[in-house]
PDB file of N, CA and C in Angstrom:
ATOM      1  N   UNK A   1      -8.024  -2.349   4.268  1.00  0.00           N
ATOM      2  CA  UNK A   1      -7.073  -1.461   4.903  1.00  0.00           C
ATOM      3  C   UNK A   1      -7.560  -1.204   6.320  1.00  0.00           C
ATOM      4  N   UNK A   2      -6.728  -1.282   7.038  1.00  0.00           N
ATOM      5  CA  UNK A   2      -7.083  -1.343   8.868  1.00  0.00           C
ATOM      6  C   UNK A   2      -6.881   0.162   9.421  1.00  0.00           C
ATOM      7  N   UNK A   3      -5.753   0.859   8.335  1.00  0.00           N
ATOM      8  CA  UNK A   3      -5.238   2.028   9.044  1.00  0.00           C
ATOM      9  C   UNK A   3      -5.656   2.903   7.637  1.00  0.00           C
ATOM     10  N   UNK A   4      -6.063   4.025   8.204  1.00  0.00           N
ATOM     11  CA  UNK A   4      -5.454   5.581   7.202  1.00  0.00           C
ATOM     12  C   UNK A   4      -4.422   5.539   7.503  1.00  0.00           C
ATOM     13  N   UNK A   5      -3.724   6.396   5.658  1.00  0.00           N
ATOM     14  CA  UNK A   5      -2.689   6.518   5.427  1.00  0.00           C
ATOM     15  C   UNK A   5      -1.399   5.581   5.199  1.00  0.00           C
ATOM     16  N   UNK A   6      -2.057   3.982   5.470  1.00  0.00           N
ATOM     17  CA  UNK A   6      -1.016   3.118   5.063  1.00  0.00           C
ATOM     18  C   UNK A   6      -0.562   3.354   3.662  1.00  0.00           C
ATOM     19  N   UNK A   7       0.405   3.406   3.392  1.00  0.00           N
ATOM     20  CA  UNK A   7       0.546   2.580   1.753  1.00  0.00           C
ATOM     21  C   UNK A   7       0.286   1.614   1.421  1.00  0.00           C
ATOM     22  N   UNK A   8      -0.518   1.458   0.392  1.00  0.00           N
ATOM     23  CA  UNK A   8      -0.981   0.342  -0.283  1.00  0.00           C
ATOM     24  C   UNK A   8      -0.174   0.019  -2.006  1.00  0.00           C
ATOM     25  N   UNK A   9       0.459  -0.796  -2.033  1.00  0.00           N
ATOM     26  CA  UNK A   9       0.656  -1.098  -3.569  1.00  0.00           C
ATOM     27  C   UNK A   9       0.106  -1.938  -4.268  1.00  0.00           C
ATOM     28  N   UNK A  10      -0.553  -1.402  -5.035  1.00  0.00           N
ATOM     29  CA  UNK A  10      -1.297  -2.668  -5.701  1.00  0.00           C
ATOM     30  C   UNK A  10      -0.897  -3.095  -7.603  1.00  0.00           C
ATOM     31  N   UNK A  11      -0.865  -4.586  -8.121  1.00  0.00           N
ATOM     32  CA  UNK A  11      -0.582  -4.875  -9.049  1.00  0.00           C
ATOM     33  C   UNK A  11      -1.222  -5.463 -10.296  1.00  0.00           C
ATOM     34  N   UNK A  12      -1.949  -4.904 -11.128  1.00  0.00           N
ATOM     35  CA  UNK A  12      -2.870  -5.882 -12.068  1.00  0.00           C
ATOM     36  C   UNK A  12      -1.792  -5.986 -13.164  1.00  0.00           C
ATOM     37  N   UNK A  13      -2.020  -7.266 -13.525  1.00  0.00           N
ATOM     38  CA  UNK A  13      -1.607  -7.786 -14.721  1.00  0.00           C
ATOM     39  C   UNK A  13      -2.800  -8.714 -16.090  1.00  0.00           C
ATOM     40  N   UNK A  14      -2.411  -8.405 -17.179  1.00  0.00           N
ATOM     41  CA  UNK A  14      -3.174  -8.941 -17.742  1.00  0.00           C
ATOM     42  C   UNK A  14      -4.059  -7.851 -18.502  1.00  0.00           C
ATOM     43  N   UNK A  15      -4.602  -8.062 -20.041  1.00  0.00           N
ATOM     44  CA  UNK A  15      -5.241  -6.704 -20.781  1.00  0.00           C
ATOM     45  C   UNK A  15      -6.739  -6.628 -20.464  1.00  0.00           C
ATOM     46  N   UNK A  16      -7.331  -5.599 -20.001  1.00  0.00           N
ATOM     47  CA  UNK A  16      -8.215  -4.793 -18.798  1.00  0.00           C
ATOM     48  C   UNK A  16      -8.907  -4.149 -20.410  1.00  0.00           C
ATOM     49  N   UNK A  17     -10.089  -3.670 -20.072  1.00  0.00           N
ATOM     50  CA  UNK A  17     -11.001  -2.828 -20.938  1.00  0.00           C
ATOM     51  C   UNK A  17     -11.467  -2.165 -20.053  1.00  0.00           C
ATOM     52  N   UNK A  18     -11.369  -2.632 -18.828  1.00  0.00           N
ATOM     53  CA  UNK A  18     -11.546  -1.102 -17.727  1.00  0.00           C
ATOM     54  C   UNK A  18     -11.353  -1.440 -16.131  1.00  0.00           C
ATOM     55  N   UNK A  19     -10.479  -1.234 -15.480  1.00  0.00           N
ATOM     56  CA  UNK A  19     -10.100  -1.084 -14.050  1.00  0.00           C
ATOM     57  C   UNK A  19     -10.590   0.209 -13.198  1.00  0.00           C
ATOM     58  N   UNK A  20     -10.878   0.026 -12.300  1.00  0.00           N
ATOM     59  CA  UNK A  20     -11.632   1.000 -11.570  1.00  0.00           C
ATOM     60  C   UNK A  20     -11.559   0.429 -10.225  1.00  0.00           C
ATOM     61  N   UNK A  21     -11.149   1.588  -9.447  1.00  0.00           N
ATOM     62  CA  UNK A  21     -10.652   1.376  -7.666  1.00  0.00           C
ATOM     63  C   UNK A  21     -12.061   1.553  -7.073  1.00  0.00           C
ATOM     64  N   UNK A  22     -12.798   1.242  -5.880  1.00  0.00           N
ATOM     65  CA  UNK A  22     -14.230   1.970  -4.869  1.00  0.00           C
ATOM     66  C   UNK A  22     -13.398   2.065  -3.560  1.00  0.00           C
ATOM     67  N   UNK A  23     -13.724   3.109  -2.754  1.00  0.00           N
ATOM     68  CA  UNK A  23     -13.621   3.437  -1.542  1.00  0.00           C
ATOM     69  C   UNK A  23     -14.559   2.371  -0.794  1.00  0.00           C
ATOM     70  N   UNK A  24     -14.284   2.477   0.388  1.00  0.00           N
ATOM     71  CA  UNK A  24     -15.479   1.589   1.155  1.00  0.00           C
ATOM     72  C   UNK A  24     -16.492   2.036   1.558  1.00  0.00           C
ATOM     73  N   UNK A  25     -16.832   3.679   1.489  1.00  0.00           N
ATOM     74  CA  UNK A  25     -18.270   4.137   1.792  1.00  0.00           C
ATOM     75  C   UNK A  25     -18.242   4.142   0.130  1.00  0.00           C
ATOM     76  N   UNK A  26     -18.117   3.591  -0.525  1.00  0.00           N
ATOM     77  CA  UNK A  26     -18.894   3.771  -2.740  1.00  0.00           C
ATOM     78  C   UNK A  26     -18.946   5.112  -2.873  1.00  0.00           C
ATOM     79  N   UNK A  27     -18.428   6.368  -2.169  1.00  0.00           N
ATOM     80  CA  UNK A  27     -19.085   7.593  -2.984  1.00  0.00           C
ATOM     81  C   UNK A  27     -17.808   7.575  -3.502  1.00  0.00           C
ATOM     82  N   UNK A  28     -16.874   7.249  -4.285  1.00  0.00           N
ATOM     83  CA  UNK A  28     -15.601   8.020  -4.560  1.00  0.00           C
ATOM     84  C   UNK A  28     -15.301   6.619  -5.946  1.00  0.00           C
ATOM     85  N   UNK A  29     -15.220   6.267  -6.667  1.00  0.00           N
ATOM     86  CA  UNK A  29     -14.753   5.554  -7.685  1.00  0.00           C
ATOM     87  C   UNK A  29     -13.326   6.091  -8.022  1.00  0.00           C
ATOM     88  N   UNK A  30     -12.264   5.423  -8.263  1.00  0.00           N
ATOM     89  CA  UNK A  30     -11.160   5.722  -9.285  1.00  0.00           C
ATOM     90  C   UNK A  30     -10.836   5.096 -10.845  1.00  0.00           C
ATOM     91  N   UNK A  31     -10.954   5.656 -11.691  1.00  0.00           N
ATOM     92  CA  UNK A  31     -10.736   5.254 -13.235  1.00  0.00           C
ATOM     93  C   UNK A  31      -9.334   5.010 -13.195  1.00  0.00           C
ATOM     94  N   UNK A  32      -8.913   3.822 -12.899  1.00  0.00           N
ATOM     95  CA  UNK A  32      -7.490   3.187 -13.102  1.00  0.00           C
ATOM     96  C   UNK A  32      -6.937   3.788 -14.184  1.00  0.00           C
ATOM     97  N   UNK A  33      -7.526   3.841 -15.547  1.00  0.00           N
ATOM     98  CA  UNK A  33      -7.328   4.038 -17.247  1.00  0.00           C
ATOM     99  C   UNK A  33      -6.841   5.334 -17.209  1.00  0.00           C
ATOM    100  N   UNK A  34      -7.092   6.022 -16.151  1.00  0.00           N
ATOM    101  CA  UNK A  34      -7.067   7.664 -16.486  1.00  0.00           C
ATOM    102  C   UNK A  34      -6.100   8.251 -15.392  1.00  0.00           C
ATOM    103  N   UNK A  35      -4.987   8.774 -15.692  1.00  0.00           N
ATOM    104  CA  UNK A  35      -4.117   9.209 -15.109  1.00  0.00           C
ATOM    105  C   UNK A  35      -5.242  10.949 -14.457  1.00  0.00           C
ATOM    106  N   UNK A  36      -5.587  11.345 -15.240  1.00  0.00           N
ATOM    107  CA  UNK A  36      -6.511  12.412 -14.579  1.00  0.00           C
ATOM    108  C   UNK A  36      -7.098  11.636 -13.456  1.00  0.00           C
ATOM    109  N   UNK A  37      -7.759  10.772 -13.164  1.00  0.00           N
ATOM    110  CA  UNK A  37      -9.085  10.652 -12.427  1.00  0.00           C
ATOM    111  C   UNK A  37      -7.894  10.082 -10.694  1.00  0.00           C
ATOM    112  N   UNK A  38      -6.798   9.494 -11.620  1.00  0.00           N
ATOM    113  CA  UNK A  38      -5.748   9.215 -10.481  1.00  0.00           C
ATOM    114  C   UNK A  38      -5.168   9.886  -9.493  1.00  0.00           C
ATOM    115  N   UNK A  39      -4.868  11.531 -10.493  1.00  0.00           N
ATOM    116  CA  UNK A  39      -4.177  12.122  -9.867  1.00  0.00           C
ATOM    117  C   UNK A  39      -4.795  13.210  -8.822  1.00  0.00           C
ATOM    118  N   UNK A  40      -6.100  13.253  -9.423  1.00  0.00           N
ATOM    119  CA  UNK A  40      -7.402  14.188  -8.560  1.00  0.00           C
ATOM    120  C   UNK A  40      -8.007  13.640  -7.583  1.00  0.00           C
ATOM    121  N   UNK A  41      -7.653  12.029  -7.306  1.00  0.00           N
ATOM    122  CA  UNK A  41      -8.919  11.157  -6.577  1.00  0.00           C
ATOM    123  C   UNK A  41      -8.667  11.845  -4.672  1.00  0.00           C
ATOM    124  N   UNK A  42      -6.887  12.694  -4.464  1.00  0.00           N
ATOM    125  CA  UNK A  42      -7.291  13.137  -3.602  1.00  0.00           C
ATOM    126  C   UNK A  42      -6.381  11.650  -2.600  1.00  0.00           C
ATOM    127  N   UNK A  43      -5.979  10.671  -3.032  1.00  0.00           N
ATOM    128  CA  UNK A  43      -5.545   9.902  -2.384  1.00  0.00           C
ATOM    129  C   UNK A  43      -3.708   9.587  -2.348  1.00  0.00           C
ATOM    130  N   UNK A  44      -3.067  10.032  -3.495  1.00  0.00           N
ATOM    131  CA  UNK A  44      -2.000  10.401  -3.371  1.00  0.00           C
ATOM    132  C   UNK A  44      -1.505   9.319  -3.819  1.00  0.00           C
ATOM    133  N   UNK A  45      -1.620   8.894  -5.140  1.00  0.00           N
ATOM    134  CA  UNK A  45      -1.433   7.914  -5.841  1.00  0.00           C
ATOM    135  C   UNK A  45      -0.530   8.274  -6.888  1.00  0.00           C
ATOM    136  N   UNK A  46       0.397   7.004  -7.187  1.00  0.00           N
ATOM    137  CA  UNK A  46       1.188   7.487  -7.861  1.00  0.00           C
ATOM    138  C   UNK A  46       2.057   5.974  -8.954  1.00  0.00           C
ATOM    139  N   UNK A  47       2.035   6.403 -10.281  1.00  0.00           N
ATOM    140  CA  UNK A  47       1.830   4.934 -11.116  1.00  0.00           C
ATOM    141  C   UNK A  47       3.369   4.902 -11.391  1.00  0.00           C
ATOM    142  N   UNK A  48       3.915   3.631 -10.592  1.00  0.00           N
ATOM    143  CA  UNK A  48       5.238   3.412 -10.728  1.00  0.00           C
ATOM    144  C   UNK A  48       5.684   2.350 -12.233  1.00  0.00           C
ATOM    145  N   UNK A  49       4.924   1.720 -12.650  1.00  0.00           N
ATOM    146  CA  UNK A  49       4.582   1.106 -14.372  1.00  0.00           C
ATOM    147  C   UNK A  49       3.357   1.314 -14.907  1.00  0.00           C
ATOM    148  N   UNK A  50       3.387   1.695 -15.977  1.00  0.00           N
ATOM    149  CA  UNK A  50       1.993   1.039 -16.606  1.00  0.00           C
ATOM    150  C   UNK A  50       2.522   1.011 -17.996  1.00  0.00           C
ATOM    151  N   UNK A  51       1.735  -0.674 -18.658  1.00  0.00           N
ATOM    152  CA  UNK A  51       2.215  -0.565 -19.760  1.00  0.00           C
ATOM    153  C   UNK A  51       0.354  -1.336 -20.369  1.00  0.00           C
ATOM    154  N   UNK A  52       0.614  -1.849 -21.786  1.00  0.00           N
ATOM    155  CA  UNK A  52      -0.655  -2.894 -21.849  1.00  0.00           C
ATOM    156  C   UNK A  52      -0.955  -3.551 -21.178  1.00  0.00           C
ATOM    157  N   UNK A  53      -0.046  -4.363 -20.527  1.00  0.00           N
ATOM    158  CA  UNK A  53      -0.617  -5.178 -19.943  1.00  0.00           C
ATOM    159  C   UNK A  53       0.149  -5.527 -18.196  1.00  0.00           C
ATOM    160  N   UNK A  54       0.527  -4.025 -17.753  1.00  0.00           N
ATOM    161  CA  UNK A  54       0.399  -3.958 -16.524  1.00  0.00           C
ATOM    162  C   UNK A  54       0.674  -2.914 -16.216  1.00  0.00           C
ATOM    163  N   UNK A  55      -0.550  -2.699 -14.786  1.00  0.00           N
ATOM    164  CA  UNK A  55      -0.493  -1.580 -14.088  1.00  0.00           C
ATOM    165  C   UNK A  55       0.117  -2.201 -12.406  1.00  0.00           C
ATOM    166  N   UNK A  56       0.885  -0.952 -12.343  1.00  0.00           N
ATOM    167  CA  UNK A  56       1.389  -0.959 -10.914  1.00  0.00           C
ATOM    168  C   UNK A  56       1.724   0.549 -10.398  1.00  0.00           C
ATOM    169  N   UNK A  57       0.692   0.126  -9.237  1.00  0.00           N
ATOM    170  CA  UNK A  57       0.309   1.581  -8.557  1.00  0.00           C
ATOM    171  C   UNK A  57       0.801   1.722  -6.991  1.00  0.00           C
ATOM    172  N   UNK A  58       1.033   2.831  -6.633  1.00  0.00           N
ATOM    173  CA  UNK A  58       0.535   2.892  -4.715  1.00  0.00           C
ATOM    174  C   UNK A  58      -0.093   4.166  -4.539  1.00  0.00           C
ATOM    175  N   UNK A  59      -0.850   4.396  -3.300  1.00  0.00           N
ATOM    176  CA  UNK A  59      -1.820   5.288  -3.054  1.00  0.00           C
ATOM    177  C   UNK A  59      -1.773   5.191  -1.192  1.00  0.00           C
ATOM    178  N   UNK A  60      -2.013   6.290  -0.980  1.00  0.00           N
ATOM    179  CA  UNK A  60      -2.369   6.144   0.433  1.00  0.00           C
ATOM    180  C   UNK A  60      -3.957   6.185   0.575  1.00  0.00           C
ATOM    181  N   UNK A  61      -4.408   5.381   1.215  1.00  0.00           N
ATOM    182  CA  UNK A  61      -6.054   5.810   1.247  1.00  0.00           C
ATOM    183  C   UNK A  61      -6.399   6.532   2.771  1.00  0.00           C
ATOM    184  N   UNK A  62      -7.679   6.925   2.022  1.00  0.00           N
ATOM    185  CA  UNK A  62      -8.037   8.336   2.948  1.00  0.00           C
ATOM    186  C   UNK A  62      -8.835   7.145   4.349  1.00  0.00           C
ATOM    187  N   UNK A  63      -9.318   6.395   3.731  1.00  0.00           N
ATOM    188  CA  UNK A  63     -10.708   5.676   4.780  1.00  0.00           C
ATOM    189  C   UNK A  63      -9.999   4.388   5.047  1.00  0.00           C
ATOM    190  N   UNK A  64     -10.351   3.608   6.155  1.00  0.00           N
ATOM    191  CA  UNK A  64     -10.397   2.785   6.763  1.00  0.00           C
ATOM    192  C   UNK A  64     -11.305   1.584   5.974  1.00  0.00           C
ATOM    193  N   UNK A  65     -11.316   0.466   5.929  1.00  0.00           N
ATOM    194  CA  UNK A  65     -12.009  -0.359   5.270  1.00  0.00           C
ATOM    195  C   UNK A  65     -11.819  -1.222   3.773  1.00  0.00           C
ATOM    196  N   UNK A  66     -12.459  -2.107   3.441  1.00  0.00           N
ATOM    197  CA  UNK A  66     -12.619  -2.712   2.055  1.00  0.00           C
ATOM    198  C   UNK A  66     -12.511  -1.795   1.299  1.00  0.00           C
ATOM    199  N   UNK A  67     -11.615  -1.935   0.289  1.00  0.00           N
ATOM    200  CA  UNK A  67     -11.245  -1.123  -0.758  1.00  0.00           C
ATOM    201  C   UNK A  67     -11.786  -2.312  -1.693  1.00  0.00           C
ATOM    202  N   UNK A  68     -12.133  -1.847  -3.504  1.00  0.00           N
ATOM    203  CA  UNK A  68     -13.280  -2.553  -4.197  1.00  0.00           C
ATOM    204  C   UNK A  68     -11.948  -2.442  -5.757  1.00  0.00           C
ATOM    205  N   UNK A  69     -11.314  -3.688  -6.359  1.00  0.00           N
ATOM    206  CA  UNK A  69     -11.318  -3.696  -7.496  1.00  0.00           C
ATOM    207  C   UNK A  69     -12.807  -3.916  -8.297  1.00  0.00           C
ATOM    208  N   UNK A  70     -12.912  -3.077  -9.223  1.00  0.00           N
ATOM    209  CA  UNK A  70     -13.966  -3.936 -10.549  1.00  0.00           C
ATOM    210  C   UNK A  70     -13.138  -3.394 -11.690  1.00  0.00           C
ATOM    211  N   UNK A  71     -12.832  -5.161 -12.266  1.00  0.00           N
ATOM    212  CA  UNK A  71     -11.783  -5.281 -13.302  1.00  0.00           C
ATOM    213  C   UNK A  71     -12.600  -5.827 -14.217  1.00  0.00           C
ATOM    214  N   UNK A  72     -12.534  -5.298 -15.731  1.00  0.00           N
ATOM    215  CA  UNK A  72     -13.237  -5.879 -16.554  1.00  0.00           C
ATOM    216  C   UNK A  72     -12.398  -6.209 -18.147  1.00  0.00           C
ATOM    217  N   UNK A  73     -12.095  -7.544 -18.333  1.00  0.00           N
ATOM    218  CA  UNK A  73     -10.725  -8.110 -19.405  1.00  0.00           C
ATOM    219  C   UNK A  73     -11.886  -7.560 -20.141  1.00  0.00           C
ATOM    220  N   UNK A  74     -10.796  -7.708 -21.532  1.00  0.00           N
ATOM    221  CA  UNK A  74     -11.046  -7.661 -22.806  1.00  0.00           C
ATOM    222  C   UNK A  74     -11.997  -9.021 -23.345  1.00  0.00           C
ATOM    223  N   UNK A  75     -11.601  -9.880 -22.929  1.00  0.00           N
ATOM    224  CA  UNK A  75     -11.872 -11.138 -22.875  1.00  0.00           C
ATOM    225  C   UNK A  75     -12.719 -12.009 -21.720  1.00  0.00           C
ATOM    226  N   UNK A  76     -13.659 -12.783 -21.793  1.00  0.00           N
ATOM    227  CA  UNK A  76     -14.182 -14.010 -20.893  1.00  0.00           C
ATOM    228  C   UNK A  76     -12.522 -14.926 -20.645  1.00  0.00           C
ATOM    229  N   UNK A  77     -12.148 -15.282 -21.632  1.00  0.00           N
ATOM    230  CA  UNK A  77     -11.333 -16.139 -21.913  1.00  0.00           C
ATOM    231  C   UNK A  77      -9.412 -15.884 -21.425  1.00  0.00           C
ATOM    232  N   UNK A  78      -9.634 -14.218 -20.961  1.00  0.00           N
ATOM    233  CA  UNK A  78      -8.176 -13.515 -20.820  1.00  0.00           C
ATOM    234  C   UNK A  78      -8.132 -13.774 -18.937  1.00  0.00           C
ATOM    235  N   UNK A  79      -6.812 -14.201 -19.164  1.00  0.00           N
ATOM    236  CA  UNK A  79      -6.445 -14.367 -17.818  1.00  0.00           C
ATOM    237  C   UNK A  79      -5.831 -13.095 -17.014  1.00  0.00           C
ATOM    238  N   UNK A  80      -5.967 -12.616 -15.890  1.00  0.00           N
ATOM    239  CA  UNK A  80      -5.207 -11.721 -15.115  1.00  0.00           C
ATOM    240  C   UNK A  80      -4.800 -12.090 -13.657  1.00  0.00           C
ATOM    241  N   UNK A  81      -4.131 -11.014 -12.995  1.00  0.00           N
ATOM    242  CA  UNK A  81      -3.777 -11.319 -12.022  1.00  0.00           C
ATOM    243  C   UNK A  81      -3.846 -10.041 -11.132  1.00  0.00           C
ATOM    244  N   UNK A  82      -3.690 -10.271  -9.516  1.00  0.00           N
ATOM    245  CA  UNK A  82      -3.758  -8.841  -9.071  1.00  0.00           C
ATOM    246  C   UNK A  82      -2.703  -9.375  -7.405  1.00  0.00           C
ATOM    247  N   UNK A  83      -2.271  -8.484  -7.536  1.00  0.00           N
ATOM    248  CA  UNK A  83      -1.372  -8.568  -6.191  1.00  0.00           C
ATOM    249  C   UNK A  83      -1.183  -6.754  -5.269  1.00  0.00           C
ATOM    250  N   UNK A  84      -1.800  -7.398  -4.278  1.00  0.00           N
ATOM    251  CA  UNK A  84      -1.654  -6.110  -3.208  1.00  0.00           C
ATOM    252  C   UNK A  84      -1.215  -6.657  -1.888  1.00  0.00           C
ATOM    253  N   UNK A  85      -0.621  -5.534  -1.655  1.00  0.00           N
ATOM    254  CA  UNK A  85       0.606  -5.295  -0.503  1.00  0.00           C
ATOM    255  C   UNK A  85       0.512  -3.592   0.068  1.00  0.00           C
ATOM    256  N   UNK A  86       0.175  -3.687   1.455  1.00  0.00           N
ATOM    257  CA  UNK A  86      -0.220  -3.033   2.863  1.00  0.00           C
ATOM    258  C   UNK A  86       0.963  -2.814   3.403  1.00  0.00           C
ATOM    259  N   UNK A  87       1.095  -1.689   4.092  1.00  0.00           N
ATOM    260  CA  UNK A  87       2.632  -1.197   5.035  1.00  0.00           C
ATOM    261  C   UNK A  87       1.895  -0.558   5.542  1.00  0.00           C
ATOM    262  N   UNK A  88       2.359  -0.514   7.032  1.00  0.00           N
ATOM    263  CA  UNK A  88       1.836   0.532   8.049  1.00  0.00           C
ATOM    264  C   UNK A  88       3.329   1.748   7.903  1.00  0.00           C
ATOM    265  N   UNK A  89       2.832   2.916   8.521  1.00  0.00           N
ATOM    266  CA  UNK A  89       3.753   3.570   8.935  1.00  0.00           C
ATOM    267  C   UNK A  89       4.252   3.331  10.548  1.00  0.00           C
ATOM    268  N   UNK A  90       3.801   2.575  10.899  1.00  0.00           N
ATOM    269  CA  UNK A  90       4.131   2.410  12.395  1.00  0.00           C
ATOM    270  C   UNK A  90       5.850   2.213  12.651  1.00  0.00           C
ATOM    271  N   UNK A  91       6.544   2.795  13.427  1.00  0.00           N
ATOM    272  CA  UNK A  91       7.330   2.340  14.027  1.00  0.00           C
ATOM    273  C   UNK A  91       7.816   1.599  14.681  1.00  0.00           C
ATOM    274  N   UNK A  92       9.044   0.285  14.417  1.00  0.00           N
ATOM    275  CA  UNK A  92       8.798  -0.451  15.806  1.00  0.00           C
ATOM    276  C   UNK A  92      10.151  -0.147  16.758  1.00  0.00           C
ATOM    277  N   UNK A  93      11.106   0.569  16.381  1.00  0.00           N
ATOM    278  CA  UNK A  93      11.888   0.973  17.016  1.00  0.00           C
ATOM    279  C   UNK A  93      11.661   2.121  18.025  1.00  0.00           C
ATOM    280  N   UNK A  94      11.989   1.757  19.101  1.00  0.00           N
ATOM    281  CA  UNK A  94      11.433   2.128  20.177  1.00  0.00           C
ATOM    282  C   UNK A  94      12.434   3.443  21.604  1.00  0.00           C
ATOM    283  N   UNK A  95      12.098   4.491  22.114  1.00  0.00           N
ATOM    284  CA  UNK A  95      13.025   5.597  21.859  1.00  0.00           C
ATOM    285  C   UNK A  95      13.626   5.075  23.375  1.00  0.00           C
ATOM    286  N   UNK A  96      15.001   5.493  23.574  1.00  0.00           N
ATOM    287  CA  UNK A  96      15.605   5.050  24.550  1.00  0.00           C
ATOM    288  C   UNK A  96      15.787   5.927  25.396  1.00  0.00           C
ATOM    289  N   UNK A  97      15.777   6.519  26.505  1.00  0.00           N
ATOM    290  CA  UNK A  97      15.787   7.658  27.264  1.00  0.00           C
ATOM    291  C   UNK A  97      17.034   7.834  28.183  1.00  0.00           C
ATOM    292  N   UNK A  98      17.641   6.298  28.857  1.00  0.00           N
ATOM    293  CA  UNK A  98      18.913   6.196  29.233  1.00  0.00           C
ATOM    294  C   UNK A  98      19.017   4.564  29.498  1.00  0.00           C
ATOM    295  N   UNK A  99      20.026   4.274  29.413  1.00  0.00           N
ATOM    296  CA  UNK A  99      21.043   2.782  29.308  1.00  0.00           C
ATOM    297  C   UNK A  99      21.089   2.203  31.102  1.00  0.00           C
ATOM    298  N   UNK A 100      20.232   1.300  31.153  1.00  0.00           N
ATOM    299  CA  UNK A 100      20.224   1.164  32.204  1.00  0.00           C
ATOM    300  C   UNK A 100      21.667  -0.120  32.742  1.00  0.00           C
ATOM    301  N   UNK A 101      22.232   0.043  33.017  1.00  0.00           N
ATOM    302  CA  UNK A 101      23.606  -0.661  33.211  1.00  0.00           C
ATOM    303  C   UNK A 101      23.613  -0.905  34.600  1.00  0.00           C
ATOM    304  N   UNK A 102      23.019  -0.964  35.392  1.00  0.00           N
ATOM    305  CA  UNK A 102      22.703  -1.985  36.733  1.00  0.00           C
ATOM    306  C   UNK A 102      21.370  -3.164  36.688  1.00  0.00           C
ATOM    307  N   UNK A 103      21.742  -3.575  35.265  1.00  0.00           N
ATOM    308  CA  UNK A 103      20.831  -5.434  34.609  1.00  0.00           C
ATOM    309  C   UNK A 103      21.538  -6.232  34.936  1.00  0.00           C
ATOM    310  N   UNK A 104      21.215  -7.567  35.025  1.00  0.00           N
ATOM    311  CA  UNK A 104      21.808  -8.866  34.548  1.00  0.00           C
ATOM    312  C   UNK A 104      21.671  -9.357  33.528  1.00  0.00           C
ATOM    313  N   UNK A 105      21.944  -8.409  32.791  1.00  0.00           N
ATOM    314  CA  UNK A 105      22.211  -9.302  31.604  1.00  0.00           C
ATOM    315  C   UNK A 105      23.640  -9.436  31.281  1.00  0.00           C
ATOM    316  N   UNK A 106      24.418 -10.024  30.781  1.00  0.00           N
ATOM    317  CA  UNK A 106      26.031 -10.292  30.798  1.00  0.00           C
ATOM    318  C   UNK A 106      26.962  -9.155  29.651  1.00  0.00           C
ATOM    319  N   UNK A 107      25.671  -9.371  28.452  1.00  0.00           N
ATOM    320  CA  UNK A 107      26.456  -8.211  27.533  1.00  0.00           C
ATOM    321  C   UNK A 107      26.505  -6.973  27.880  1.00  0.00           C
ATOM    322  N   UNK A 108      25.812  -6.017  29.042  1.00  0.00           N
ATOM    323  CA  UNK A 108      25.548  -4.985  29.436  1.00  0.00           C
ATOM    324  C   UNK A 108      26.303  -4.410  30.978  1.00  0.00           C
ATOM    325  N   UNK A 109      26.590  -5.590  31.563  1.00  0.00           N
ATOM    326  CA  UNK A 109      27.725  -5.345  32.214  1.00  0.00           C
ATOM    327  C   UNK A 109      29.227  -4.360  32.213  1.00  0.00           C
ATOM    328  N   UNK A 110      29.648  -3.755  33.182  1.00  0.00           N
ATOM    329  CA  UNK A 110      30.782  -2.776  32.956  1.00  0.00           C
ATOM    330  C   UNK A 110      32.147  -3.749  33.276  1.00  0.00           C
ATOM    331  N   UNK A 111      32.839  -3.578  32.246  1.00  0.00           N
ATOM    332  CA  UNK A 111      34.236  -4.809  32.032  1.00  0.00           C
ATOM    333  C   UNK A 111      35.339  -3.629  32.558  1.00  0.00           C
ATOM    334  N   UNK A 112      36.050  -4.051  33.491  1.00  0.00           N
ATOM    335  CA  UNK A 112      37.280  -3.221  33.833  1.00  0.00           C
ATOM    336  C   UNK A 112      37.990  -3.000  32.719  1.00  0.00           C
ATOM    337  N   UNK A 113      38.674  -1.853  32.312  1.00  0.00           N
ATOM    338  CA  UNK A 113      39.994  -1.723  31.085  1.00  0.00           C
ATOM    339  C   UNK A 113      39.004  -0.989  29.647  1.00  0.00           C
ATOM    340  N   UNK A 114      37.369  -0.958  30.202  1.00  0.00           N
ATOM    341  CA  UNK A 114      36.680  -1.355  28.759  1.00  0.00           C
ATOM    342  C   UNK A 114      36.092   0.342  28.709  1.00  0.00           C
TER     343      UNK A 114
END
C-alpha cells in the first residue's frame, strides 16, 4: 500500500485453518477467523462474504507499506487463491473556476444563433 487510507479489497479462496493479516511495522496482527479481532483491529474493515471456503474483505489501512498474508490450508495438498485490489481516494476530476472561451479549439468557439 503506497497511500493511507486507500481501500484495499482483498480475496482468499480455498479452506484456511488460519488466515491472519501483519501491518508493516509487525506490531499489529489481524485474526482473519475472528470477526472480533476484525472489527477492533482499528482499521475499518468490513467482511462483504465469508463462507468455508471464502473470505472477502476491505479495510482501509492505517500505515503505508507491505501488508503480510500468513495463510495456513488445512492441507499441504489444498489449493487456494488470493486476489487483492488497491483504490486510491484521489480525485482526478479537476475544479473549473471559469470557461475560458477565447481558445482555439473549434468545439469551444461562440456560434452565432447558439
Amino acid at each position: 500500500v503506497e497511500e493511507p487510507e486507500a481501500v484495499t479489497e482483498v480475496q482468499i479462496t480455498g479452506e484456511m485453518k488460519s488466515m491472519r493479516m501483519q501491518n508493516p511495522s509487525r506490531d499489529m496482527t489481524v485474526d482473519l477467523t475472528d470477526d472480533f479481532s476484525m472489527t477492533n483491529s482499528g482499521l475499518q474493515m468490513e467482511v462483504i462474504i465469508r463462507t468455508n471456503n471464502l473470505l472477502y474483505f476491505k479495510f482501509k489501512p492505517d500505515e503505508v507499506g507491505e501488508w503480510s498474508l500468513i495463510l495456513e490450508s488445512l492441507s499441504p495438498s489444498t489449493s487456494y487463491s488470493i486476489i487483492a485490489l488497491a483504490s486510491c481516494t484521489f480525485s482526478f476530476l479537476s475544479t473549473f473556476r471559469y470557461l475560458d472561451l477565447a481558445t482555439n479549439h473549434p468545439n469551444l468557439h461562440k456560434l452565432p444563433g447558439r
